[in-house]
Protein backbone atom coordinates (compact mmCIF):
# COMPACT_ATOMS: atom_id res chain seq x y z
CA UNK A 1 -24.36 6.43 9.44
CA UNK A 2 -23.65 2.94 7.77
CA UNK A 3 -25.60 4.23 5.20
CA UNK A 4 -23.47 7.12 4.49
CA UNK A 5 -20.50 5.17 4.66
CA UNK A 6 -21.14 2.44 2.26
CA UNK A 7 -22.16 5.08 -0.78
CA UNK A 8 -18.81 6.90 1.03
CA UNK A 9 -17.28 3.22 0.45
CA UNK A 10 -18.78 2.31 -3.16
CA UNK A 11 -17.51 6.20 -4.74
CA UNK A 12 -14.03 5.51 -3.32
CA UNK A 13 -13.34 2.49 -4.43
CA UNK A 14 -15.89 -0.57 -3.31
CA UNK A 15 -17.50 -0.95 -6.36
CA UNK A 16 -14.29 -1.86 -8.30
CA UNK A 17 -13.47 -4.73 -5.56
CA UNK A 18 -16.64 -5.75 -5.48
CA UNK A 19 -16.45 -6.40 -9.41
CA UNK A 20 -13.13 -8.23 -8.88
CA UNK A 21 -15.33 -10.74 -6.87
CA UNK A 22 -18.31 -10.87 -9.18
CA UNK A 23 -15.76 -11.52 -12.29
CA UNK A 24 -13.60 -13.92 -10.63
CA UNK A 25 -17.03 -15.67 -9.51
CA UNK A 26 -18.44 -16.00 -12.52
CA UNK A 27 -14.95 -17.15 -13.98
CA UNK A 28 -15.61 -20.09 -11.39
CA UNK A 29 -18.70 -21.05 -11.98
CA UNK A 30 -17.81 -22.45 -15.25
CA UNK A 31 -16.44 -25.35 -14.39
CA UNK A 32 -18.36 -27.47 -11.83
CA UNK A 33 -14.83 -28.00 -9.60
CA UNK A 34 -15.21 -24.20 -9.08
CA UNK A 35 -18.95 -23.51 -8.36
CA UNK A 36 -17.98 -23.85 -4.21
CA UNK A 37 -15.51 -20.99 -4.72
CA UNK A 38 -18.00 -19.17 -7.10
CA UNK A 39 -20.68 -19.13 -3.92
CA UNK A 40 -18.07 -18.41 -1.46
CA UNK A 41 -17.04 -15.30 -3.47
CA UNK A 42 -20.23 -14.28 -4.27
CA UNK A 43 -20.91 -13.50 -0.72
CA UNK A 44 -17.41 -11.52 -0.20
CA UNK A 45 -18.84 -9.72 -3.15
CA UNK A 46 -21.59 -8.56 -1.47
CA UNK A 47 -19.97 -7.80 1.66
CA UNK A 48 -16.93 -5.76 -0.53
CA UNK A 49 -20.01 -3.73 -1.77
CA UNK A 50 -21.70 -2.76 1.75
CA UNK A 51 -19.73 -3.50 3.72
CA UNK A 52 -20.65 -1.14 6.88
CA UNK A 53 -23.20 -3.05 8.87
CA UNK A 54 -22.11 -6.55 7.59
CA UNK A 55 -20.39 -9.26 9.86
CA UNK A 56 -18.48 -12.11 9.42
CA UNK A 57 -18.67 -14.79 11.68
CA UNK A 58 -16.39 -17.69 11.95
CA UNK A 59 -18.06 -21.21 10.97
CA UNK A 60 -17.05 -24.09 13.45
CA UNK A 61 -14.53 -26.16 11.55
CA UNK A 62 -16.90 -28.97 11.09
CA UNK A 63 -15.71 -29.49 7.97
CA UNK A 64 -12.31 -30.55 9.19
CA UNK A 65 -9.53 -30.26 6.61
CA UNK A 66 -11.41 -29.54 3.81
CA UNK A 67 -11.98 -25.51 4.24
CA UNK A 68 -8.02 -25.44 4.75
CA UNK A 69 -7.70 -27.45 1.51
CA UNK A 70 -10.25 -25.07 -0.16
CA UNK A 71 -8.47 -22.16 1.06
CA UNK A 72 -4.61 -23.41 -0.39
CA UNK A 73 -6.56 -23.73 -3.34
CA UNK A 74 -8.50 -20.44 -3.44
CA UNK A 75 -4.75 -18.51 -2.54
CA UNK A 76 -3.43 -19.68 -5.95
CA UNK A 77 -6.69 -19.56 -8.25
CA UNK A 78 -7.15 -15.66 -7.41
CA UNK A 79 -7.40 -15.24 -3.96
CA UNK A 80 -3.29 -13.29 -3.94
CA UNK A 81 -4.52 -10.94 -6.53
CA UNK A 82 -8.00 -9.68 -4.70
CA UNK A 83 -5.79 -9.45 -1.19
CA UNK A 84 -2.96 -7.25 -3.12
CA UNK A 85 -5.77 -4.83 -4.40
CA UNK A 86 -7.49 -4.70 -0.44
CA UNK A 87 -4.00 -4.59 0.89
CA UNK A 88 -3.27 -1.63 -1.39
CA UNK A 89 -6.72 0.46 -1.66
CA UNK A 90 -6.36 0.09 2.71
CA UNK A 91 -2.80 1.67 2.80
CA UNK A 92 -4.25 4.69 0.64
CA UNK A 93 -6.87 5.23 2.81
CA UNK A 94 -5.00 5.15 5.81
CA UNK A 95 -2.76 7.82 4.85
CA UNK A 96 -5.62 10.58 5.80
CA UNK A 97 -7.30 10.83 9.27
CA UNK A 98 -11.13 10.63 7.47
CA UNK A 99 -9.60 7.30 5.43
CA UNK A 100 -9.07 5.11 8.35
CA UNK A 101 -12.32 3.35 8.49
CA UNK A 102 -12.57 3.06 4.80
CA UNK A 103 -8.78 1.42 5.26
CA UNK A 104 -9.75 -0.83 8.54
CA UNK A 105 -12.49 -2.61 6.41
CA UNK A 106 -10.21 -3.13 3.45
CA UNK A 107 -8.14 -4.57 5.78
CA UNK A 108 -10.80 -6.86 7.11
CA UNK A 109 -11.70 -7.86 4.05
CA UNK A 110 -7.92 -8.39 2.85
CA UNK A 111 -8.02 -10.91 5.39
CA UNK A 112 -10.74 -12.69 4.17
CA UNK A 113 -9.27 -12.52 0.83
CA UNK A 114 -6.91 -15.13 1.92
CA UNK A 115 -8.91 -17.63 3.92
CA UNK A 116 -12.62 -17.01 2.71
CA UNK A 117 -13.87 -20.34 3.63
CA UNK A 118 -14.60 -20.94 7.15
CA UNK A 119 -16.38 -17.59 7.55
CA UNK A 120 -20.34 -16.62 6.91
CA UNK A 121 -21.11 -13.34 6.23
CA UNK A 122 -24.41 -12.09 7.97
């Protein structure tokens, strides 16, 4: 079934946020201030493309203030833009009954969109 539901999920949609991440990634890696948020949104790129069968765990804030830092920064570099296009591609899926778990995981990943650092995706 999660198979079915991520070529469901890359048809209708996933492949196009999943290139949002892999273009704004590589737009970060150019610079060597960016290569942290190029990683971190290499690995929502992956999970944007499969995302059935993926989890994302929280990391222990070991780290301290710098994820929250990282995540400020991420919010105004790109991070608005990629949780406007989940926030939008989840409403129109959750107009129709067969939608709504296409629209709950563009909602989960709307919300790591926002704050991507501090969570691991496994």
């Amino acid at each position: 079934m999660k198979i079915l539901g991520n070529i469901i999920w890359v048809l209708f949609g996933g492949f196009f946020v999943a290139l949002e991440y892999f273009v704004s990634s590589i737009g970060l890696f150019i610079t060597i201030i960016g290569i942290p948020f190029g990683i971190q949104t290499l690995k929502l790129g992956v999970l944007a493309l499969w995302p059935f069968g993926s989890q994302v765990v929280d990391i222990p804030q070991s780290s301290g203030c710098l994820s929250f830092l990282m995540n400020v920064i991420w919010f105004f570099i790109g991070g608005i833009w990629i949780f406007l296009s989940h926030l939008l591609f989840g409403v129109i899926f959750c107009i129709t009954i067969i939608g709504i778990p296409f629209g709950m995981q563009y909602f989960k990943l709307a919300r790591l969109a926002i704050t991507p650092f501090g969570h691991d995706v496994l």
